[in-house]
PDB file of N, CA and C in Angstrom:
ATOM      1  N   UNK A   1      -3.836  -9.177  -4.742  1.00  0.00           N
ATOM      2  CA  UNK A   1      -2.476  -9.679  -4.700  1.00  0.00           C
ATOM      3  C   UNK A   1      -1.928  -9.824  -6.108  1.00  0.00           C
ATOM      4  N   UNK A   2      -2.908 -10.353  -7.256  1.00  0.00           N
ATOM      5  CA  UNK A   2      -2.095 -10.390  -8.497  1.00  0.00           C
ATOM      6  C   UNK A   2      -1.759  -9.112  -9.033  1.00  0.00           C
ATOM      7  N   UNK A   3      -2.562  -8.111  -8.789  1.00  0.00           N
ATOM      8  CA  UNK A   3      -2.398  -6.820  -9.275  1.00  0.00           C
ATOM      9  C   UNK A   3      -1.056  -6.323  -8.621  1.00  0.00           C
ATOM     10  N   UNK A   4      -0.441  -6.761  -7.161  1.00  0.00           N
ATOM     11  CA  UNK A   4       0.707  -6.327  -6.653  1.00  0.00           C
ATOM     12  C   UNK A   4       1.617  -6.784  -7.263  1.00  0.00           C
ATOM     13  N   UNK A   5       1.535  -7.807  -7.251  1.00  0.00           N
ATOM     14  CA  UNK A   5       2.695  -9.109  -8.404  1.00  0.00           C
ATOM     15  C   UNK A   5       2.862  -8.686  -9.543  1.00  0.00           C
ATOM     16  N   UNK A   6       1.660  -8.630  -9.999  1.00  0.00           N
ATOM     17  CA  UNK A   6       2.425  -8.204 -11.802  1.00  0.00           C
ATOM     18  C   UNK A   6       2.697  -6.290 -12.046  1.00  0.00           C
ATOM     19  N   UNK A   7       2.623  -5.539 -10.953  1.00  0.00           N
ATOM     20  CA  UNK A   7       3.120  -4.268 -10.840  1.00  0.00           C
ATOM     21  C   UNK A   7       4.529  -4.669 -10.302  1.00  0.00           C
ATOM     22  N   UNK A   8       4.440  -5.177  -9.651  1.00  0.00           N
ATOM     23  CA  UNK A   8       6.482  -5.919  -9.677  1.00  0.00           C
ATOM     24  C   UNK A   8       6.875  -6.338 -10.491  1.00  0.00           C
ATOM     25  N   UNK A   9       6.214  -7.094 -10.979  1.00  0.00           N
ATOM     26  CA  UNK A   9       6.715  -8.068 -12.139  1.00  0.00           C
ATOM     27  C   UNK A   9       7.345  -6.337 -13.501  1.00  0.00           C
ATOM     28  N   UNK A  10       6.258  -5.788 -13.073  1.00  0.00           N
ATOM     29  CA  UNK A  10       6.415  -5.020 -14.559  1.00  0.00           C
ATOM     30  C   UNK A  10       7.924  -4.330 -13.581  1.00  0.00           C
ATOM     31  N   UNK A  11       8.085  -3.652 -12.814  1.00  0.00           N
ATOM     32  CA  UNK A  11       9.075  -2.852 -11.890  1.00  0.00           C
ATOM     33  C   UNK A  11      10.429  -4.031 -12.033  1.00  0.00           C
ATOM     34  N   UNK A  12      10.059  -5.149 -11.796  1.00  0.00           N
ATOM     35  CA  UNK A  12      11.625  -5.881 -11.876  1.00  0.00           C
ATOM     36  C   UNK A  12      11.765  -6.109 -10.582  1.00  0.00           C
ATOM     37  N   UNK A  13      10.749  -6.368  -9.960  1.00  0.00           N
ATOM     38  CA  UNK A  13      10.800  -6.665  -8.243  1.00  0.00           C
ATOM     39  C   UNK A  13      10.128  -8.590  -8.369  1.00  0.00           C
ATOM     40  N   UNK A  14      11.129  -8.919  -7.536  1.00  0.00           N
ATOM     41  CA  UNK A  14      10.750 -10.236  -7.697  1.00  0.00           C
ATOM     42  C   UNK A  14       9.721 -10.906  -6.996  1.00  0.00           C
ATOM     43  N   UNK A  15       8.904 -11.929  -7.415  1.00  0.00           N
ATOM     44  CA  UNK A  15       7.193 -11.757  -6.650  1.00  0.00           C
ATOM     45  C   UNK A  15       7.596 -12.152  -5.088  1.00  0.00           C
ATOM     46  N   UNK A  16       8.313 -13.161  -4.721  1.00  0.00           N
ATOM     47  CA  UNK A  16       8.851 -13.003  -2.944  1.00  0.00           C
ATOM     48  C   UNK A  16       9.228 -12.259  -2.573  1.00  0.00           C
ATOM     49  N   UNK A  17       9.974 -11.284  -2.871  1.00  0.00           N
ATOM     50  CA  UNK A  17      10.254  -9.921  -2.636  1.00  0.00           C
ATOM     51  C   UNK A  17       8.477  -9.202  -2.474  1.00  0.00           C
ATOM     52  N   UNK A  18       8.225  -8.539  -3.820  1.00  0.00           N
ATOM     53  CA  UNK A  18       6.884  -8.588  -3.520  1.00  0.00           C
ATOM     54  C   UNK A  18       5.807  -8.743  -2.048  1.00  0.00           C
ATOM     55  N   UNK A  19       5.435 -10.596  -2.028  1.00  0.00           N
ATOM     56  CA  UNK A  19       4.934 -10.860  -1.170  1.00  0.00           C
ATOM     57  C   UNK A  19       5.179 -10.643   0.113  1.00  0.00           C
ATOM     58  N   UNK A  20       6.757 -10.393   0.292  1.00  0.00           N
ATOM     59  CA  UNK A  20       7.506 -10.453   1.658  1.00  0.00           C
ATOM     60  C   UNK A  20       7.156  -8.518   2.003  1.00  0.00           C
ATOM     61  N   UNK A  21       6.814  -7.640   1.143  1.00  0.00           N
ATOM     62  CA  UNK A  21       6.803  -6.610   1.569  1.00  0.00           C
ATOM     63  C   UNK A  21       5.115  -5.628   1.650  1.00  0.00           C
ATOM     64  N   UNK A  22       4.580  -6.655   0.886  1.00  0.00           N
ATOM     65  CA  UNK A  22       3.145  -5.640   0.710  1.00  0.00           C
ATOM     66  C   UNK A  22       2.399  -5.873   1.962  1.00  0.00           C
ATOM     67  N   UNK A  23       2.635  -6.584   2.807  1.00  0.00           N
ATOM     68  CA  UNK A  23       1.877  -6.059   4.184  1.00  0.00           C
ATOM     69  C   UNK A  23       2.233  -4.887   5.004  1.00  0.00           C
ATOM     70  N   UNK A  24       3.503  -4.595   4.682  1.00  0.00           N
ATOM     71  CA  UNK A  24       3.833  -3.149   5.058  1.00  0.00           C
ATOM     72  C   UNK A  24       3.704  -2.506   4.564  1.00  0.00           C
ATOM     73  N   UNK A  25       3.273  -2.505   3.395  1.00  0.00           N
ATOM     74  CA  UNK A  25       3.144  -1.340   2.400  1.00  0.00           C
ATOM     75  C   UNK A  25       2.081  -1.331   2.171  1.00  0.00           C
ATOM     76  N   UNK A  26       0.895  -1.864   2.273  1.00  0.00           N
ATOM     77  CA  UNK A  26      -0.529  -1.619   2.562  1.00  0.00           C
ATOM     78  C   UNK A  26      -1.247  -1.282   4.130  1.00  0.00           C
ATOM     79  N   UNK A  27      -0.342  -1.405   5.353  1.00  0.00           N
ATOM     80  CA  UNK A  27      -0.521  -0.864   6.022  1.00  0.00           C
ATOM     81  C   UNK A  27       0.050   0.762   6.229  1.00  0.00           C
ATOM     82  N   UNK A  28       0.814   1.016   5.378  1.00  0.00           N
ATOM     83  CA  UNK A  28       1.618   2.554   5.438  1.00  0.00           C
ATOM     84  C   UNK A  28       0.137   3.146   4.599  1.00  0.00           C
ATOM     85  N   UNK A  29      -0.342   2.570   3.674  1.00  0.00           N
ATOM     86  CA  UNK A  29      -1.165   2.975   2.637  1.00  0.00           C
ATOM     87  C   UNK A  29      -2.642   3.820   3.597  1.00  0.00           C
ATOM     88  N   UNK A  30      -3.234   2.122   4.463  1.00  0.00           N
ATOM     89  CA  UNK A  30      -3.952   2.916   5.312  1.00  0.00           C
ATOM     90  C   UNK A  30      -3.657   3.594   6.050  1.00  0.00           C
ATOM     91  N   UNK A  31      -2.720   4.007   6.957  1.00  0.00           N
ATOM     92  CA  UNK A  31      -2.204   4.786   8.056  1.00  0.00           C
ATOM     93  C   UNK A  31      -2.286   6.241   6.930  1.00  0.00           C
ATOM     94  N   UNK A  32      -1.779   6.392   5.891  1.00  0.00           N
ATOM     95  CA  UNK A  32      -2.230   7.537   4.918  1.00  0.00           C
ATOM     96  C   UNK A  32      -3.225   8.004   4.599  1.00  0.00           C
ATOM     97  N   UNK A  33      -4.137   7.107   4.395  1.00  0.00           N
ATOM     98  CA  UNK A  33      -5.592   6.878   3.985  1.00  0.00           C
ATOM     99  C   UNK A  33      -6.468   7.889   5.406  1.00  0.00           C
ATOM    100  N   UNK A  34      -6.400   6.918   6.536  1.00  0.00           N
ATOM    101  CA  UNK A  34      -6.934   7.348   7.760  1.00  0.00           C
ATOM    102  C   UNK A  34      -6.639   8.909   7.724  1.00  0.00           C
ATOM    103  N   UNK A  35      -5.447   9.223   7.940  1.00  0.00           N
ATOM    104  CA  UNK A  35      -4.746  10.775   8.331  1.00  0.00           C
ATOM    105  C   UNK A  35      -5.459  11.652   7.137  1.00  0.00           C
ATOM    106  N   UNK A  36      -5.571  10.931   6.187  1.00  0.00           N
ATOM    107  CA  UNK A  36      -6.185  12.348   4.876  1.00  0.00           C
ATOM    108  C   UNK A  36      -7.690  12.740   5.089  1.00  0.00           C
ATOM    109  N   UNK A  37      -8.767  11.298   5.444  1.00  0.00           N
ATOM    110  CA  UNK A  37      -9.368  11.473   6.063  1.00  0.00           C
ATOM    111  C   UNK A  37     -10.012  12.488   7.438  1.00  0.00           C
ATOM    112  N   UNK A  38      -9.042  12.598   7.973  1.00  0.00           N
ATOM    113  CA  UNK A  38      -9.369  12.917   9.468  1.00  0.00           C
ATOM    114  C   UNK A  38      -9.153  14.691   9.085  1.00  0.00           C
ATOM    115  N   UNK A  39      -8.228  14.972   8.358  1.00  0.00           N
ATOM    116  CA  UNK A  39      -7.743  15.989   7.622  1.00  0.00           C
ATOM    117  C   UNK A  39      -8.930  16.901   6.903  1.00  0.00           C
ATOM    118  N   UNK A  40      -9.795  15.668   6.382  1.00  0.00           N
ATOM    119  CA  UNK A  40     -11.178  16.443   5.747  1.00  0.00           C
ATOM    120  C   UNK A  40     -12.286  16.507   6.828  1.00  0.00           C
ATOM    121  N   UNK A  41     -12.010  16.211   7.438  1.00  0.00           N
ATOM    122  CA  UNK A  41     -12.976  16.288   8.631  1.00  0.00           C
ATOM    123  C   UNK A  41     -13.468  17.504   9.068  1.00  0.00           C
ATOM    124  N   UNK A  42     -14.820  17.713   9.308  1.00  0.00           N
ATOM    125  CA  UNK A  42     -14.736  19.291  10.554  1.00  0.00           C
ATOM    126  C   UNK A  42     -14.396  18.553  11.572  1.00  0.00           C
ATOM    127  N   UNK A  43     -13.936  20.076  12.158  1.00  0.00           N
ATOM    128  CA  UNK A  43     -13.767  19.572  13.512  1.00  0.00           C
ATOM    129  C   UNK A  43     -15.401  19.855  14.549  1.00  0.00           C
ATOM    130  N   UNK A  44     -15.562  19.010  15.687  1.00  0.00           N
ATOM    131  CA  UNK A  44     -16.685  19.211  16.099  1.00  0.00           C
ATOM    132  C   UNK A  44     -18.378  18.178  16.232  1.00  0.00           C
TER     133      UNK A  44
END
């Protein structure tokens, strides 16, 4: 979480702003994560 904060902080995003949005934006992250995954996969 501090690492999210002070990457806002440096961006000019304010840390409630911030806090109010990184649960969506770490769930978009895994939903990315998963799919690239599955992507390297064989199939089989």
């Amino acid at each position: 979480m501090s690492a999210a904060l002070a990457m806002g902080r440096a961006l000019g995003i304010e840390p409630m702003a911030v806090a109010e949005l990184l649960p969506v934006i770490e769930a978009e992250m895994i939903r990315k994560t998963n799919e690239k995954i599955e992507e390297g996969r064989p199939n089989g």
